[in-house]
Protein backbone atom coordinates (compact mmCIF):
# COMPACT_ATOMS: atom_id res chain seq x y z
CA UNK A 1 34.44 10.28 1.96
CA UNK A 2 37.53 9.29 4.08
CA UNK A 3 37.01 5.42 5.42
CA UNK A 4 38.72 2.63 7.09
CA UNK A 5 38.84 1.44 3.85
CA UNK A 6 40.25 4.13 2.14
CA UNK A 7 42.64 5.52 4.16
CA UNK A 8 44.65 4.01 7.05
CA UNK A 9 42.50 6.77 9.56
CA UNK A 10 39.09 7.11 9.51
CA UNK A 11 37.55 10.47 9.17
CA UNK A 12 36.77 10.80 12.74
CA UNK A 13 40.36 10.32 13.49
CA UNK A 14 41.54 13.16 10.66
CA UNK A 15 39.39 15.21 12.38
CA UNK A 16 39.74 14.57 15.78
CA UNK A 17 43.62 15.45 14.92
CA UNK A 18 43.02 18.40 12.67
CA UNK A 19 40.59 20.71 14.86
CA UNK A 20 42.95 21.52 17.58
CA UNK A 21 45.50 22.90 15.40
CA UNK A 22 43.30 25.02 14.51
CA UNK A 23 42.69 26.91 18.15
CA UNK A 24 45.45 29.12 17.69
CA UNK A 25 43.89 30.96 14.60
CA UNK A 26 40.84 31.48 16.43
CA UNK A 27 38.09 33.26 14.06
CA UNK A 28 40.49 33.11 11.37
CA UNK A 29 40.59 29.01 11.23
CA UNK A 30 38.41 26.89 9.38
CA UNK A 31 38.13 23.46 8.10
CA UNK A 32 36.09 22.69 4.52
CA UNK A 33 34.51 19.67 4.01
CA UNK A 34 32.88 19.10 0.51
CA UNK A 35 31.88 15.39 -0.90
CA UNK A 36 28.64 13.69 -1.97
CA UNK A 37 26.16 13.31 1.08
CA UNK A 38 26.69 9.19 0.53
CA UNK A 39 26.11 7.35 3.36
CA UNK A 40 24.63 8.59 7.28
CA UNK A 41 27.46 7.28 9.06
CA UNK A 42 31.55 9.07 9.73
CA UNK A 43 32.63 12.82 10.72
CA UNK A 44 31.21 14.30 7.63
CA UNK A 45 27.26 13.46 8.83
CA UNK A 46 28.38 14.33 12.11
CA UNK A 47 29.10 17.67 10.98
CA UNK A 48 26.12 17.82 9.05
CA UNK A 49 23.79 16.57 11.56
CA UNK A 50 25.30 19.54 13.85
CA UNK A 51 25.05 22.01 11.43
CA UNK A 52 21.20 21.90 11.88
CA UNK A 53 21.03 20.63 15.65
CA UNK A 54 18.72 22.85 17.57
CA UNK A 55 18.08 23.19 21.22
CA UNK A 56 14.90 21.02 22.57
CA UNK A 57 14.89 23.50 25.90
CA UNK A 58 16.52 20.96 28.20
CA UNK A 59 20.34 21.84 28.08
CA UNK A 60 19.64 25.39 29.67
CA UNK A 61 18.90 26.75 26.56
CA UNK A 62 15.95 28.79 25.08
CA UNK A 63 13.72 25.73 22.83
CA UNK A 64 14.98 25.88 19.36
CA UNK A 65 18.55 27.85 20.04
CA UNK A 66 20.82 26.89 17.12
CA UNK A 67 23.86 24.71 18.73
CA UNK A 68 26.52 25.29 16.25
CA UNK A 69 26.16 28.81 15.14
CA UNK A 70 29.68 28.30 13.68
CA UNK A 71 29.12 26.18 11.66
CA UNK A 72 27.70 26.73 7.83
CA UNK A 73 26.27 24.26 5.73
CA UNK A 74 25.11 24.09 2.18
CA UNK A 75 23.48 21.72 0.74
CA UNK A 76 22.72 21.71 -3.24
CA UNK A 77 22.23 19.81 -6.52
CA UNK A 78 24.55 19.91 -9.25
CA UNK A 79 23.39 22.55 -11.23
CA UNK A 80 21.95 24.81 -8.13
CA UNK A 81 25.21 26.43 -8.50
CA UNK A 82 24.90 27.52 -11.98
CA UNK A 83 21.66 29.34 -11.80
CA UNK A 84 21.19 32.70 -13.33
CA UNK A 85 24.40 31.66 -15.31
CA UNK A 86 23.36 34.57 -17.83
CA UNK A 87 24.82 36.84 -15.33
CA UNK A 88 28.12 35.55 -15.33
CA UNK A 89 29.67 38.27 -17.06
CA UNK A 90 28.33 40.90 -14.81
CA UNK A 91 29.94 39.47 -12.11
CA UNK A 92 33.09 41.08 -10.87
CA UNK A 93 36.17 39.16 -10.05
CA UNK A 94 38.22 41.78 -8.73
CA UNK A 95 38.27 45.11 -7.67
CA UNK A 96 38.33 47.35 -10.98
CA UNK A 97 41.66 48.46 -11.43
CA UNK A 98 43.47 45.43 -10.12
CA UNK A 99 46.50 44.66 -11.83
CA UNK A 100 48.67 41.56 -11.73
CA UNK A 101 52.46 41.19 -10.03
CA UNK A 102 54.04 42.19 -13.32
CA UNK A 103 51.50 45.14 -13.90
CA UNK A 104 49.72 44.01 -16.31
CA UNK A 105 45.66 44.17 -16.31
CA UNK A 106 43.79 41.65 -15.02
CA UNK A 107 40.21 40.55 -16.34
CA UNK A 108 38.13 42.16 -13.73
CA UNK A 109 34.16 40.14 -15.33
CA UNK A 110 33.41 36.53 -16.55
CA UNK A 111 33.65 36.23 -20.23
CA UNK A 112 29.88 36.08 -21.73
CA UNK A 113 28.74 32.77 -21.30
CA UNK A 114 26.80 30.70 -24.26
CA UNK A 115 25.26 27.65 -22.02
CA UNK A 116 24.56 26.77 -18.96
CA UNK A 117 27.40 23.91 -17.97
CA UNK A 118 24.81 22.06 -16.08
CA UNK A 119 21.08 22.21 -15.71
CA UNK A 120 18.01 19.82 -14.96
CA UNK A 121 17.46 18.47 -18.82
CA UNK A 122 16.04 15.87 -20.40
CA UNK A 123 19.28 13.81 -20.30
CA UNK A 124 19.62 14.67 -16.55
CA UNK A 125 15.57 13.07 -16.56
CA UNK A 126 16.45 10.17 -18.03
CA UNK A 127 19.29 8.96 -15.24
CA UNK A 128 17.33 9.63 -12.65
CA UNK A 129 15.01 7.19 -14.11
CA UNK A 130 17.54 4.67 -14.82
CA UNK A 131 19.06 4.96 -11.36
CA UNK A 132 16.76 7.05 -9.41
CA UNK A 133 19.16 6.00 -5.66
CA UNK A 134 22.58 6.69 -7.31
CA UNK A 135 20.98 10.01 -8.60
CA UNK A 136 19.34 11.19 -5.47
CA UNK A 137 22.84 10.81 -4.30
CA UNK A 138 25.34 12.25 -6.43
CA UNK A 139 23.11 14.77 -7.94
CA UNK A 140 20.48 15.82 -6.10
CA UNK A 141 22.95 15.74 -2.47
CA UNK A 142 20.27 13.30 -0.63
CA UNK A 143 22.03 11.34 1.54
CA UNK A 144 21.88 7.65 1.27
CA UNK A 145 20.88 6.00 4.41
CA UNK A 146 22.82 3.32 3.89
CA UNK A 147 25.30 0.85 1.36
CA UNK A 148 23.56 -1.85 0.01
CA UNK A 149 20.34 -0.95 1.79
CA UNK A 150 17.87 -3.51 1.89
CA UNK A 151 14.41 -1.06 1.82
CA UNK A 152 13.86 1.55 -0.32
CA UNK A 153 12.93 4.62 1.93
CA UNK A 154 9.89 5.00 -0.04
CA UNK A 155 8.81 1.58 0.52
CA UNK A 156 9.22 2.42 4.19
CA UNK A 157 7.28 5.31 4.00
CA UNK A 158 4.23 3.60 2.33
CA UNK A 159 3.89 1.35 5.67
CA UNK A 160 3.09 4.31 7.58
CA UNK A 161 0.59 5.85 5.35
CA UNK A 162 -2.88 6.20 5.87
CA UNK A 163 -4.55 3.09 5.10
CA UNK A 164 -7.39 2.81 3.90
CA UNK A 165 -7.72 6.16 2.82
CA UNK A 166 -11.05 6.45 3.13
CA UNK A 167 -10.79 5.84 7.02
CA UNK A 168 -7.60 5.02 8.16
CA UNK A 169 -7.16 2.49 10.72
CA UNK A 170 -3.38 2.73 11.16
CA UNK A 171 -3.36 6.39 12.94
CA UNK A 172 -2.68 5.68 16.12
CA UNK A 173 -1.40 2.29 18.79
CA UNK A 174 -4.29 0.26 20.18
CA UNK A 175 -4.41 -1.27 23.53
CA UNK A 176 -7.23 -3.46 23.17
CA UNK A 177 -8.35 -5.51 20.00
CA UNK A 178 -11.83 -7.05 19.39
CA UNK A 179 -12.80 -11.10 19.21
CA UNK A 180 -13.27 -11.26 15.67
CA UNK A 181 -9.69 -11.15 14.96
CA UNK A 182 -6.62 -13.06 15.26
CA UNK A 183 -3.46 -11.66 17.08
CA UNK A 184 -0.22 -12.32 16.49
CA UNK A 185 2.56 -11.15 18.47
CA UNK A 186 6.32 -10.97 18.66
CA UNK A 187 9.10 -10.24 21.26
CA UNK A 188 12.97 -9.69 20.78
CA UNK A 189 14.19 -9.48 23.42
CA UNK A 190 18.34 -9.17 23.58
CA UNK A 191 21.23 -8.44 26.35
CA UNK A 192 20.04 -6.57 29.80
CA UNK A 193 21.96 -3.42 28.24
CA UNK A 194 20.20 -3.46 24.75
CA UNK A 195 16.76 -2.61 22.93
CA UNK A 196 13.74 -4.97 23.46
CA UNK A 197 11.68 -5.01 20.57
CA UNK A 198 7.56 -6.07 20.88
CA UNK A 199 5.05 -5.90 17.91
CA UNK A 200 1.29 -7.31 17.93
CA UNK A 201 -1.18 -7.37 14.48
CA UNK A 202 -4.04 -8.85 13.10
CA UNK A 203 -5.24 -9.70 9.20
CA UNK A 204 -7.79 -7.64 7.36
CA UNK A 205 -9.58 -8.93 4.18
CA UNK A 206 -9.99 -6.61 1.67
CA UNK A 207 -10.16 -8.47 -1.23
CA UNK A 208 -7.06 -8.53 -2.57
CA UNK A 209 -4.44 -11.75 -3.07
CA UNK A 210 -4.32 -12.05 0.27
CA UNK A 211 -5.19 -10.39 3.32
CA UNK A 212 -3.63 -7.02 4.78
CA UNK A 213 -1.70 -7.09 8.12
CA UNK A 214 -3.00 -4.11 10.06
CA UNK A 215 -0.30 -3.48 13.00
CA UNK A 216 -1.96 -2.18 16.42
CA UNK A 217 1.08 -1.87 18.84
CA UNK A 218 4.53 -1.60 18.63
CA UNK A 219 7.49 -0.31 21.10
CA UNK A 220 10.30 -1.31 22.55
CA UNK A 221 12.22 -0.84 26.21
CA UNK A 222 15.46 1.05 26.45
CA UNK A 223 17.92 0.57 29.09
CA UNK A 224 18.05 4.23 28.93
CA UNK A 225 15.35 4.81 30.45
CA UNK A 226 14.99 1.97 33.83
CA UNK A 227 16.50 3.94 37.00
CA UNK A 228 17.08 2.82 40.45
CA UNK A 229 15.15 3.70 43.52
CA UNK A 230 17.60 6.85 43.78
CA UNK A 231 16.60 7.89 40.16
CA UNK A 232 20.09 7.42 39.10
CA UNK A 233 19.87 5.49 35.15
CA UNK A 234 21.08 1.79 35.91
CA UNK A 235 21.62 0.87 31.90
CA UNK A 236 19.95 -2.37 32.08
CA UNK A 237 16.13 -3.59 31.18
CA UNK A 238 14.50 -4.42 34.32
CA UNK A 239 12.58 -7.32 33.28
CA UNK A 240 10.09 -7.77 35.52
CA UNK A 241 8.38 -4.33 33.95
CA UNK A 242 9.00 -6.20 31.18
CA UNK A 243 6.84 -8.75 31.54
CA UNK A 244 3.98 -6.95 33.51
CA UNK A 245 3.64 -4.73 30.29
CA UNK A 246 3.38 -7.55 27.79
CA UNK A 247 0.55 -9.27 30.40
CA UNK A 248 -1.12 -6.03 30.42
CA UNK A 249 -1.06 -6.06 26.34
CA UNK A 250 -1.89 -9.93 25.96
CA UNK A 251 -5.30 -9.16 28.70
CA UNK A 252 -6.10 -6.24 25.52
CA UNK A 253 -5.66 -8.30 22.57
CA UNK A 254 -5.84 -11.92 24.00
CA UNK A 255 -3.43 -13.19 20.71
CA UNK A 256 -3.42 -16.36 19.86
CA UNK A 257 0.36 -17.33 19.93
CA UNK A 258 3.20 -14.74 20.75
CA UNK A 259 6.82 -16.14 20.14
CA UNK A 260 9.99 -15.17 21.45
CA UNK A 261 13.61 -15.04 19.84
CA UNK A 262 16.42 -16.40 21.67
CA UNK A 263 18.27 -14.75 24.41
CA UNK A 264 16.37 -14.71 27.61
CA UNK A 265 13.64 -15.49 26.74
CA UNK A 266 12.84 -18.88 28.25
CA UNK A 267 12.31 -17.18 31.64
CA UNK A 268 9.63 -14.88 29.95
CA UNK A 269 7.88 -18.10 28.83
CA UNK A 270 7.81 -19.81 31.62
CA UNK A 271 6.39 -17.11 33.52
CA UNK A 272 3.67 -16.33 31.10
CA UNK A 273 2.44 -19.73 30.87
CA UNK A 274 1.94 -19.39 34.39
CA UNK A 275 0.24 -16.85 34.42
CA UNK A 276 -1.78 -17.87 31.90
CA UNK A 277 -2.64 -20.80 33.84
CA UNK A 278 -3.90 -18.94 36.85
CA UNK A 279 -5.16 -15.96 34.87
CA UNK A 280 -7.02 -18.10 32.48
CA UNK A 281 -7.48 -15.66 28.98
CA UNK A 282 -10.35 -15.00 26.85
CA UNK A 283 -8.38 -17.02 24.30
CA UNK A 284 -5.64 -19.80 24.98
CA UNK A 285 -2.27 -18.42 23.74
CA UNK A 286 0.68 -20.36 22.50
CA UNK A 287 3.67 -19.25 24.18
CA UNK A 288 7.19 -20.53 22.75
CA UNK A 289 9.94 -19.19 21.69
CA UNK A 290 11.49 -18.65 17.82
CA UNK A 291 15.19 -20.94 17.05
CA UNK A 292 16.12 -18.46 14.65
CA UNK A 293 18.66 -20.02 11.64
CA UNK A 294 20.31 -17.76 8.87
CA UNK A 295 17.70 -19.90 6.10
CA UNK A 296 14.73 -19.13 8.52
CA UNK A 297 16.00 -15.30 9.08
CA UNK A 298 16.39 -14.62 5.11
CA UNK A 299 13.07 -16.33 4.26
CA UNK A 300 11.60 -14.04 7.10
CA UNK A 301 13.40 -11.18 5.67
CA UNK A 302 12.52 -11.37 1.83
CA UNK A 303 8.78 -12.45 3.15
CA UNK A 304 8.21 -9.12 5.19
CA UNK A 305 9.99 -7.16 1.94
CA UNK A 306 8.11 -8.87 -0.63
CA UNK A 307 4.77 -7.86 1.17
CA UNK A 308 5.68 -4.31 2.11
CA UNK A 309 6.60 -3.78 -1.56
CA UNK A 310 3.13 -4.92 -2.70
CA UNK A 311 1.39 -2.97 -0.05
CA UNK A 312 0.01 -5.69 2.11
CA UNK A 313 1.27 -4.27 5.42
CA UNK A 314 0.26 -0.70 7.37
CA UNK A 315 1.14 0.36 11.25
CA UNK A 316 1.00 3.44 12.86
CA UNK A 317 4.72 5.51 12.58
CA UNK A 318 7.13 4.47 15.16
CA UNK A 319 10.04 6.54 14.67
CA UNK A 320 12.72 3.75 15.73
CA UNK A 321 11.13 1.09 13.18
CA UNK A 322 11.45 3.68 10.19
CA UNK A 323 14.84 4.46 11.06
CA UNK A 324 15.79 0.85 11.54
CA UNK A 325 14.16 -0.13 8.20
CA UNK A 326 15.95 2.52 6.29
CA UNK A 327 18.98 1.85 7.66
CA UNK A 328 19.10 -2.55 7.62
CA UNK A 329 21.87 -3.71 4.92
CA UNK A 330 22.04 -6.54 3.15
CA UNK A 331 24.65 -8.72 3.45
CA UNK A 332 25.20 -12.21 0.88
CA UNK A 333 27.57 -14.77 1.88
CA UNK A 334 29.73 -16.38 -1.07
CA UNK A 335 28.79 -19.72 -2.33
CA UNK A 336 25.22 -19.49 0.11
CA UNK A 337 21.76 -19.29 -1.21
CA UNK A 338 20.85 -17.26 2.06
CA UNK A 339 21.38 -13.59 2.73
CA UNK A 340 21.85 -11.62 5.94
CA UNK A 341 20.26 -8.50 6.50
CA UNK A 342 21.44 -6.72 9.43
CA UNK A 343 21.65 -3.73 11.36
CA UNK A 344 25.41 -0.88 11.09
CA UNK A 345 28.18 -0.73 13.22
CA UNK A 346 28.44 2.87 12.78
CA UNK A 347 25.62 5.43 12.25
CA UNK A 348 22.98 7.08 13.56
CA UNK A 349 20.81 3.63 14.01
CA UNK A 350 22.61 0.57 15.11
CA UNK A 351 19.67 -1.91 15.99
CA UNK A 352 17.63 -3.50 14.62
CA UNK A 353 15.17 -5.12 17.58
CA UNK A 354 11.60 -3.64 16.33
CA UNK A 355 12.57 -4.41 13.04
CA UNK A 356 12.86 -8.53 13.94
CA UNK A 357 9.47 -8.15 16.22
CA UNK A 358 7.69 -6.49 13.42
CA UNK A 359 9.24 -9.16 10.56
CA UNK A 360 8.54 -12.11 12.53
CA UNK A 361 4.80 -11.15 12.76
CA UNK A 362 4.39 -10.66 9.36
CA UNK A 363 5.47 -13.94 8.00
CA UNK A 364 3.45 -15.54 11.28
CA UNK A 365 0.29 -14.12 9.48
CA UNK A 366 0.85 -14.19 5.91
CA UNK A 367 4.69 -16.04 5.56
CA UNK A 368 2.87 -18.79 3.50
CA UNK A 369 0.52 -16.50 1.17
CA UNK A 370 3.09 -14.66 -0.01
CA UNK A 371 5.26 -17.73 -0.73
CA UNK A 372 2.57 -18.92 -2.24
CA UNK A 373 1.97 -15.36 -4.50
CA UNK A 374 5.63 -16.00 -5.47
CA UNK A 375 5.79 -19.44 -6.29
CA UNK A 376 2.16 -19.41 -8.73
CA UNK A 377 4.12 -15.88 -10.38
CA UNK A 378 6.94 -18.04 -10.82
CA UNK A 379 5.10 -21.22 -12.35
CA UNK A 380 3.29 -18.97 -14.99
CA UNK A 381 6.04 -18.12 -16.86
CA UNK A 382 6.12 -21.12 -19.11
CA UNK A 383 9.78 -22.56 -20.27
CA UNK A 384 11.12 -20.44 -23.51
CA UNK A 385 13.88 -21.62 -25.52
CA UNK A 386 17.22 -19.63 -24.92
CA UNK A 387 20.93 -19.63 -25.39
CA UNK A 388 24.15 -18.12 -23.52
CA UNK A 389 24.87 -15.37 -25.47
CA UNK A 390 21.31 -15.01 -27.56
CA UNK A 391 20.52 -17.20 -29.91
CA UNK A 392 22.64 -17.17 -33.36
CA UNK A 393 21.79 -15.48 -36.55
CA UNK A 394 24.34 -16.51 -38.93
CA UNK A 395 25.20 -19.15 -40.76
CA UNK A 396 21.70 -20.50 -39.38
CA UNK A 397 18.93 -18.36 -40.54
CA UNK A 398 15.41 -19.16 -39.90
CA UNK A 399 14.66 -22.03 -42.68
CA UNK A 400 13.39 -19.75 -45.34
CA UNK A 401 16.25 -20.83 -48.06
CA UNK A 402 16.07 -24.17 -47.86
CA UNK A 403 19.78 -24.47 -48.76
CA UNK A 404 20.41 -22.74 -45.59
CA UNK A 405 21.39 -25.54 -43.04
CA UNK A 406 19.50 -25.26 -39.61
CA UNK A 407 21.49 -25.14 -36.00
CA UNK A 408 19.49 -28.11 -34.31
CA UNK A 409 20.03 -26.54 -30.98
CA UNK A 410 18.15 -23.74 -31.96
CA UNK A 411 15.23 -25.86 -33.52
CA UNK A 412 14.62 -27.22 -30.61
CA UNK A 413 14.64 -25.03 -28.44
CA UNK A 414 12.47 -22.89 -30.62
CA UNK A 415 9.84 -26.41 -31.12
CA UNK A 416 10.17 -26.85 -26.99
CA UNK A 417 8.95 -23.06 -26.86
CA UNK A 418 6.21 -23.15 -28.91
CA UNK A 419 4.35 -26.43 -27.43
CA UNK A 420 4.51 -25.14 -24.05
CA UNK A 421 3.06 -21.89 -25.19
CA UNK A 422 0.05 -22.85 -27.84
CA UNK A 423 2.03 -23.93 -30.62
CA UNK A 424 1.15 -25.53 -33.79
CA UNK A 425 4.50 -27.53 -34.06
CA UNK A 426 4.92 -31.15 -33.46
CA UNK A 427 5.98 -32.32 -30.30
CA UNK A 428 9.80 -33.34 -30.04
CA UNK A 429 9.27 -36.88 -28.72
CA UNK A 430 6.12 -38.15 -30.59
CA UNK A 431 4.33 -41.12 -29.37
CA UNK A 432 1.29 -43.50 -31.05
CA UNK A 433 -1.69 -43.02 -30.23
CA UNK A 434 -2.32 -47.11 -30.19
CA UNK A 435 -1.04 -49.93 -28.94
CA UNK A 436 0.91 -51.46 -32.24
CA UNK A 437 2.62 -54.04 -32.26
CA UNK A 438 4.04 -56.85 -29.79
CA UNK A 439 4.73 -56.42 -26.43
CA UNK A 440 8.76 -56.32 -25.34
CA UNK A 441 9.96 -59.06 -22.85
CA UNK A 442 12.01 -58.80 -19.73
CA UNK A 443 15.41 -60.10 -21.04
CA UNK A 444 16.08 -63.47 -21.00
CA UNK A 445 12.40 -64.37 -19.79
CA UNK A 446 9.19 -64.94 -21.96
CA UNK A 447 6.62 -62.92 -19.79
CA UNK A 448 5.56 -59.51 -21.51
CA UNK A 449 5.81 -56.10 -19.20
CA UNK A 450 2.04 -55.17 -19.94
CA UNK A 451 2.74 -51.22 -20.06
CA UNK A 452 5.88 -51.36 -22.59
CA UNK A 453 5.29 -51.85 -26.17
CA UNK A 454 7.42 -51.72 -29.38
């Protein structure tokens, strides 16, 4: 995998100045490009993604026409290439009868093979257990969405499955809701001339640690697709549509608040509350917009994770929130308790708008259950005695010779352990049981502090 970081030209640029050389050999050129699928980003998914591109019938073309008929691409695990290695030696390297420069005879077969040199084994088992992304990867040739991803595509996947099974709710968008539940919603909206992400969900109890969040709309406006009065694509979000289509979804669901991130969004607000005003909703809504910080961002982050993980959180599939999932990266800045998980430079996806909406709703609903899930797993693990480095062995044993001397360090830790976890040793700092005694004075005075005895 050629990279800026690798090589003073990326890939693209190698290839952009290898394939014209090239012309003049016509059927007889070719380029080769072998590696690891790694990441979905540079000349080498390009090539790969173009390899299987297919007509959708609006280029001129019959639906389904292969683009790049040119173009051949395999793609296959490690030991795909070794199969029916018992053959090897009936394999012929060279015409019979083909003899070297210096006329001598050339092996024209493989030599008998014993083993195979690679094959799906036990040991081959094991690592993908132990590192089930790396493997994928490097032996299986999946590509990696991204480096340093920050979902697991299977973790993505499980958002968008049926749920619950029995009768799914999560098949298909809503555009109403009913009054028994509470709607939250979320806007993102960003520059004229970039995505404008919208999500709206509700809570369902199904007796779990805390409720479900059930998703029942999500989208998003491209500039791509607002055109002029002529038809002609103008690039920018026109957002007075906007506005009339988020009015049109708060008069289905009626939420109860529906925040905003920065950007320009403090138009938006103010002409919602208006209309609000005038319109007057089934249910009052709380209109206001989100100041996002890089603590608030990460805590929304590792909420929304933390809950998809467990299983708490189903929508319908929106193909741009899958991809932007899949593809978000996490980024840690040195020296900072916060993260930063954001959206590529390069690559096939290179937003991240739905993603924000459909975060930001899900800590609105649940943000402080799962902190709270967290923080009571947390407190029951009780405090155990430990050591950098493991605890020592030698010269302190455990007190069975008695001419052994004991590491005092290690007893106690080992005492702390056991009274915080049932016990039957002493307590470290013992105390009476009675007052005893006489009662010490303040220094230099004769009055006696009524809770301090000696």
């Amino acid at each position: 995998m050629v990279s800026r970081a690798t090589s003073k030209s990326s890939s693209e640029d190698l290839w952009q100045a290898a394939t014209p050389a090239l012309d003049q050999f016509r059927k007889w050129g070719f380029i080769y490009s072998g590696s690891s699928p790694y990441q979905m980003t540079g000349q080498f998914y390009a090539e790969y993604a173009e390899a299987l591109a297919r007509s959708d019938g609006k280029d001129g073309l019959e639906l389904g026409t292969i683009l790049r008929p040119e173009v051949l691409m395999c793609q296959l695990t490690s030991w795909d290439i070794y199969k029916d290695w018992e053959m090897a030696d009936e394999i012929a390297i060279y015409p019979d009868g083909h003899t070297a420069y210096d006329g001598t005879t050339i092996a024209t077969h493989y030599p008998k093979q014993v083993s195979c040199p690679q094959e799906y084994d036990e040991q081959m088992k094991r690592l993908e257990r132990s590192n089930p992304a790396s493997f994928a990867v490097e032996r299986r040739a999946q590509w990696a969405s991204v480096l340093d991803a920050y979902f697991s595509p299977d973790v993505v996947d499980s958002i968008f499955e049926p749920w619950p099974p029995q009768q799914p709710l999560n098949l298909t968008m809503k555009t109403s809701g009913y009054m028994m539940y509470t709607y939250v919603a979320h806007g993102d909206p960003s520059d004229s001339d970039a995505n404008f992400g919208f999500a709206i969900a509700h809570t369902l109890n199904a007796g779990g640690l805390m409720p479900h969040v059930m998703f029942d709309y999500i989208t998003h406006w491209d500039p791509a697709d607002f055109v002029d009065q002529d038809g002609v694509p103008t690039g920018h979000i026109d957002y007075e549509v906007v506005l009339n289509d988020i009015k049109a979804i708060c008069r289905g669901f009626s939420p109860d608040q529906l925040s905003f991130d920065q950007g320009y969004s403090a138009w938006m607000i103010s002409e919602l509350k208006k209309w609000a005003t005038r319109e007057r909703p089934v249910r009052p809504c709380q209109f206001f917009k989100r100041n996002a910080t890089q603590p608030l961002n990460w805590t929304v982050a590792e909420v929304t994770k933390t809950a998809c993980g467990l299983g708490y959180v189903h929508a319908p599939y929106y193909d741009l929130l899958s991809n932007e999932m899949k593809f978000l990266q996490k980024h840690m800045t040195p020296g900072s308790l916060y993260g930063r998980v954001d959206h590529q430079t390069t690559g096939p996806v290179k937003t991240k708008d739905v993603w924000d909406a459909f975060s930001n709703v899900v800590y609105s609903l649940i943000g402080d259950r799962v902190a709270a899930l967290v923080g009571d797993s947390l407190m029951a693990a009780g405090i155990r005695g430990g050591q950098t480095g493991g605890m020592p062995l030698a010269p302190y044993g455990r007190n069975v010779n008695p001419d052994t001397p004991s590491n005092p360090i290690a007893d106690q830790l080992s005492a702390l352990s056991r009274r915080n976890h049932g016990g039957n040793s002493m307590p470290m700092v013992q105390r009476p049981t009675t007052r005893t005694g006489r009662p010490i004075s303040p220094r230099g005075g004769n009055l006696a502090r009524p809770t301090r005895w000696r």
